[in-house]
Protein backbone atom coordinates (compact mmCIF):
# COMPACT_ATOMS: atom_id res chain seq x y z
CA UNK A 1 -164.35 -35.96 -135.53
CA UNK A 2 -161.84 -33.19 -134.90
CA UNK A 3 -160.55 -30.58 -136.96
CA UNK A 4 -156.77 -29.66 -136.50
CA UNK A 5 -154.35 -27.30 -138.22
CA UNK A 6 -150.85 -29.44 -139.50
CA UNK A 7 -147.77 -27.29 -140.25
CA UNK A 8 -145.00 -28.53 -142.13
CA UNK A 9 -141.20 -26.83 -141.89
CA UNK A 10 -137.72 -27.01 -143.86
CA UNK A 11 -137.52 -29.83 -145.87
CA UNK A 12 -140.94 -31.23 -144.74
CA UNK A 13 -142.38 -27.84 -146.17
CA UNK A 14 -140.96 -28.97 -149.54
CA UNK A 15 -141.18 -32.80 -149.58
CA UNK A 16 -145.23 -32.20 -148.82
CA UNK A 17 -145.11 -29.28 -151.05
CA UNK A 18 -147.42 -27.16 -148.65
CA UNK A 19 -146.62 -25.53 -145.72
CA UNK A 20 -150.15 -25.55 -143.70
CA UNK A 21 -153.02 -28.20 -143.80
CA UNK A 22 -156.25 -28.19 -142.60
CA UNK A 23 -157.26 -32.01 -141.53
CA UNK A 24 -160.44 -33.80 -140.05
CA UNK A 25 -159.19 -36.43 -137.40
CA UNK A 26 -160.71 -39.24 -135.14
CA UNK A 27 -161.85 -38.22 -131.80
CA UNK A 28 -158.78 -40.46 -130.17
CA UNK A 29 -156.06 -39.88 -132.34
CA UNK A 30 -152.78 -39.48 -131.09
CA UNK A 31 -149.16 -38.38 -133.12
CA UNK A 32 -148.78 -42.05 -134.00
CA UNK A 33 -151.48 -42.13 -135.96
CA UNK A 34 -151.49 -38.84 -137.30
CA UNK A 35 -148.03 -39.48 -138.53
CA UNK A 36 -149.14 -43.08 -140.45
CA UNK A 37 -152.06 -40.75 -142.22
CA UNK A 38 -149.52 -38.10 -143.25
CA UNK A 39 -146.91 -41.08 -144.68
CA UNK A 40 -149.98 -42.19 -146.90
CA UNK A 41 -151.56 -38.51 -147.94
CA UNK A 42 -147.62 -37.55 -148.62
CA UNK A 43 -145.39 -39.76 -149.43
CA UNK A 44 -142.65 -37.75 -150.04
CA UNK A 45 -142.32 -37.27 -146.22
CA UNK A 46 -142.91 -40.45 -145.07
CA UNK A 47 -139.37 -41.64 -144.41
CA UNK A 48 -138.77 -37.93 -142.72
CA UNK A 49 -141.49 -38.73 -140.37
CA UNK A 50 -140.45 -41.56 -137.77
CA UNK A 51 -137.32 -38.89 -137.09
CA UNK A 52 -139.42 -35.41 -136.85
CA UNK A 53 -139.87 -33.42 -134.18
CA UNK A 54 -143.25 -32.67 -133.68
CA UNK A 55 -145.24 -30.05 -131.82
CA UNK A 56 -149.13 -29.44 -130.43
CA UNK A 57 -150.58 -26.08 -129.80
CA UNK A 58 -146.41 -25.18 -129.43
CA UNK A 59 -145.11 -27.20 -126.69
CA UNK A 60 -143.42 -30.48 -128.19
CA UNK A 61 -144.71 -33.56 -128.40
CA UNK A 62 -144.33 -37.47 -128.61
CA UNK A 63 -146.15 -40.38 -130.20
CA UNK A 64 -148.31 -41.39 -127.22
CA UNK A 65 -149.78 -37.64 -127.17
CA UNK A 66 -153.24 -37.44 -128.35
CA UNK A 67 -154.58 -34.54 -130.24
CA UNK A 68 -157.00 -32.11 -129.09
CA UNK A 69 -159.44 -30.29 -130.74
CA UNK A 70 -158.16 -27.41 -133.10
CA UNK A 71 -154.65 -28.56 -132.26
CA UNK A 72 -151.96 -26.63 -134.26
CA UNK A 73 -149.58 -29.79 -134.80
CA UNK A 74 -146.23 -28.90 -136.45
CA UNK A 75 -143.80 -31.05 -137.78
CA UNK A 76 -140.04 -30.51 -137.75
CA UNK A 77 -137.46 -32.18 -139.45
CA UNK A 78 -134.61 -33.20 -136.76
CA UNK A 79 -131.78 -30.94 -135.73
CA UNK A 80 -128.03 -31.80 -137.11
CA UNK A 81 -128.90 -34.38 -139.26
CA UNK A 82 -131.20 -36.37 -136.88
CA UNK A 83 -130.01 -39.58 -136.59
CA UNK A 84 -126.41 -38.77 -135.38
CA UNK A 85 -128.27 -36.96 -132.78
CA UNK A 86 -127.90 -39.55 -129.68
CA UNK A 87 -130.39 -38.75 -126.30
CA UNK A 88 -130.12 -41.12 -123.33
CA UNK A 89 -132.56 -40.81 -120.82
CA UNK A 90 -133.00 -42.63 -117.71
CA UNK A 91 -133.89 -43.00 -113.96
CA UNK A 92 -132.14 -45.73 -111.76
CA UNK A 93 -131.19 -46.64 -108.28
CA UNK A 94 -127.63 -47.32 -109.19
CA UNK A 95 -124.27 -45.45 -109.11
CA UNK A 96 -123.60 -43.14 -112.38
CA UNK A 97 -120.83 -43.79 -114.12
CA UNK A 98 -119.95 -40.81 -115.50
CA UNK A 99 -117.01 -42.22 -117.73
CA UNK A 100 -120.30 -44.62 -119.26
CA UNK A 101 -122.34 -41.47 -119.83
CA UNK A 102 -119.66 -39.93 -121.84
CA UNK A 103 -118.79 -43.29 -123.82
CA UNK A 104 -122.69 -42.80 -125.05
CA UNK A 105 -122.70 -39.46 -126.33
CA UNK A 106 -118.85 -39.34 -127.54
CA UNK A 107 -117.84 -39.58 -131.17
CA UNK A 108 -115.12 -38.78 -133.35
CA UNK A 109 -116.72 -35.66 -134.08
CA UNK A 110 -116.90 -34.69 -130.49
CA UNK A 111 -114.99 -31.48 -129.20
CA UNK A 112 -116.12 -30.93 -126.26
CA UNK A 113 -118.66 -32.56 -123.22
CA UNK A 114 -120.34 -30.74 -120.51
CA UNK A 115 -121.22 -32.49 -117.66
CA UNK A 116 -123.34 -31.02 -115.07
CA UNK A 117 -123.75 -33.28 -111.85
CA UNK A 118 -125.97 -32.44 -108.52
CA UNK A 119 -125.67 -34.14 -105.49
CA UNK A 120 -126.85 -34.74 -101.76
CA UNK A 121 -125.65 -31.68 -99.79
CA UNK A 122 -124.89 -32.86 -95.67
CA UNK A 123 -124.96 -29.62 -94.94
CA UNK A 124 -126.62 -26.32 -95.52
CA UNK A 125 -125.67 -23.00 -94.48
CA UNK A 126 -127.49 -20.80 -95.69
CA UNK A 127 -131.73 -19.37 -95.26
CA UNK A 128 -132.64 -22.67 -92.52
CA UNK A 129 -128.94 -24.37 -91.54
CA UNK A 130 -129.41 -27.68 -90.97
CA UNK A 131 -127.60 -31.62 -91.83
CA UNK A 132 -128.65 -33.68 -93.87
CA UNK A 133 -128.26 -37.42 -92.94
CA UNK A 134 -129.61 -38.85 -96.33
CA UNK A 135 -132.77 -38.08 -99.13
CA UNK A 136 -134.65 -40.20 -100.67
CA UNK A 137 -135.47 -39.54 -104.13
CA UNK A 138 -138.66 -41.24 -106.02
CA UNK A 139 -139.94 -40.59 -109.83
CA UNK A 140 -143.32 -40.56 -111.72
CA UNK A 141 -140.64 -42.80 -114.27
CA UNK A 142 -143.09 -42.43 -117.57
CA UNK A 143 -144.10 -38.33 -116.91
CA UNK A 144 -140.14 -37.69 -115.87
CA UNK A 145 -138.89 -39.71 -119.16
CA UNK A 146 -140.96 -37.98 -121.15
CA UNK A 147 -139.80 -34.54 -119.59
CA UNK A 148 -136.43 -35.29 -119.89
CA UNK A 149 -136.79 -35.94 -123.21
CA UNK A 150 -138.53 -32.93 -124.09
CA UNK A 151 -135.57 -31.10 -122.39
CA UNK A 152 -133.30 -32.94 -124.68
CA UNK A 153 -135.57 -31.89 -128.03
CA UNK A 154 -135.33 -28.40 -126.44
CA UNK A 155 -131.55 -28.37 -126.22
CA UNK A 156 -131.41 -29.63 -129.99
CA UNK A 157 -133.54 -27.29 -130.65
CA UNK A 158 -131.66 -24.32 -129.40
CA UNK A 159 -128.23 -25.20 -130.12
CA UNK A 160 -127.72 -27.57 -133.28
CA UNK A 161 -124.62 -28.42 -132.67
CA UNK A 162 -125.28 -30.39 -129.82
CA UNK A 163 -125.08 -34.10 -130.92
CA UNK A 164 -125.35 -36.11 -127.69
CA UNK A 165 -127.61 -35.74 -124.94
CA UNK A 166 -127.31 -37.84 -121.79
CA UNK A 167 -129.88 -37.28 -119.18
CA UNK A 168 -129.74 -39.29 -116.32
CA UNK A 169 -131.82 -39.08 -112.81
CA UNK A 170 -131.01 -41.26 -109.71
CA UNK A 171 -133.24 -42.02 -107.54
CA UNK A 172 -133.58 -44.12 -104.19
CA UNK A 173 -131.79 -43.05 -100.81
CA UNK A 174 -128.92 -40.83 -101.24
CA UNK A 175 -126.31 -40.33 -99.06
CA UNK A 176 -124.49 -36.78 -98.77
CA UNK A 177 -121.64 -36.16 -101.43
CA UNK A 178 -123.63 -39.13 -103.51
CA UNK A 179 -124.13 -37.57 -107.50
CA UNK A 180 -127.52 -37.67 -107.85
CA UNK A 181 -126.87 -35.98 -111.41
């Protein structure tokens, strides 16, 4: 058995009607599970919980994390209303169609979207000059999807407002001038 420290903010804070909890776990629990336990000791959270953001020892985390030993886990209820928060992620081999990227994240709400793109550079100038004929680009697919969407969270996180998140990593040979975004 483990003992862990649960925090609860905003409306959570309320719905639970306590702000900090002291709980005894199982040795392999993960947020998954933790979250199921919480639904049944509080059930005024429960239908908060599939949607909150959740934290360990302050870095966030995801369902398939499991919990250490005296963990501080907090839970957070989503940014900007949750739900209408929309987060792509994804790695592929093919061409990015920006235009699709936009179509995800765009609604009628939508004033503005920021799009920032890298790509292959053929040639480099500056510290070692040198061509480039092509790179080839490979992913660790489940570490960098779960990055990416901890870099989404974050953004959420930080500015509210932000609704739609599309992260999107190519991989495979690339070709100078390809977007790699």
């Amino acid at each position: 058995m483990k003992q862990i420290t649960v925090l609860f903010f905003a409306n959570l804070k309320e719905k639970a009607r306590t702000s900090k909890i002291q709980l005894e776990i199982v040795d392999e629990m993960h947020i998954f599970d933790l979250k199921n336990q919480l639904a049944s000791d509080f059930p005024g959270i429960k239908e908060a919980l599939p949607t909150a953001l959740v934290s360990i020892n302050h870095e966030f985390a995801f369902d398939e994390d499991p919990i250490p030993q005296n963990a501080e886990v907090g839970f957070f209820p989503p940014v900007s209303g949750g739900s209408d928060n929309t987060v792509f992620v994804s790695i592929t081999e093919n061409e990015i169609d920006l235009n699709e990227l936009l179509g995800q994240i765009v609604s009628r709400s939508t004033g503005a979207a920021c799009i920032f793109t890298g790509m292959v550079r053929g040639e480099t100038k500056r510290d070692n000059p040198h061509d480039t004929l092509y790179l080839e680009y490979e992913a660790y697919v489940p570490m960098a999807i779960r990055k990416m969407k901890q870099v989404a969270e974050e953004i959420q996180t930080k500015w509210p407002e932000v609704t739609g998140i599309s992260i999107v990593q190519r991989v495979g040979r690339l070709m100078p001038t390809t977007p790699r975004l």
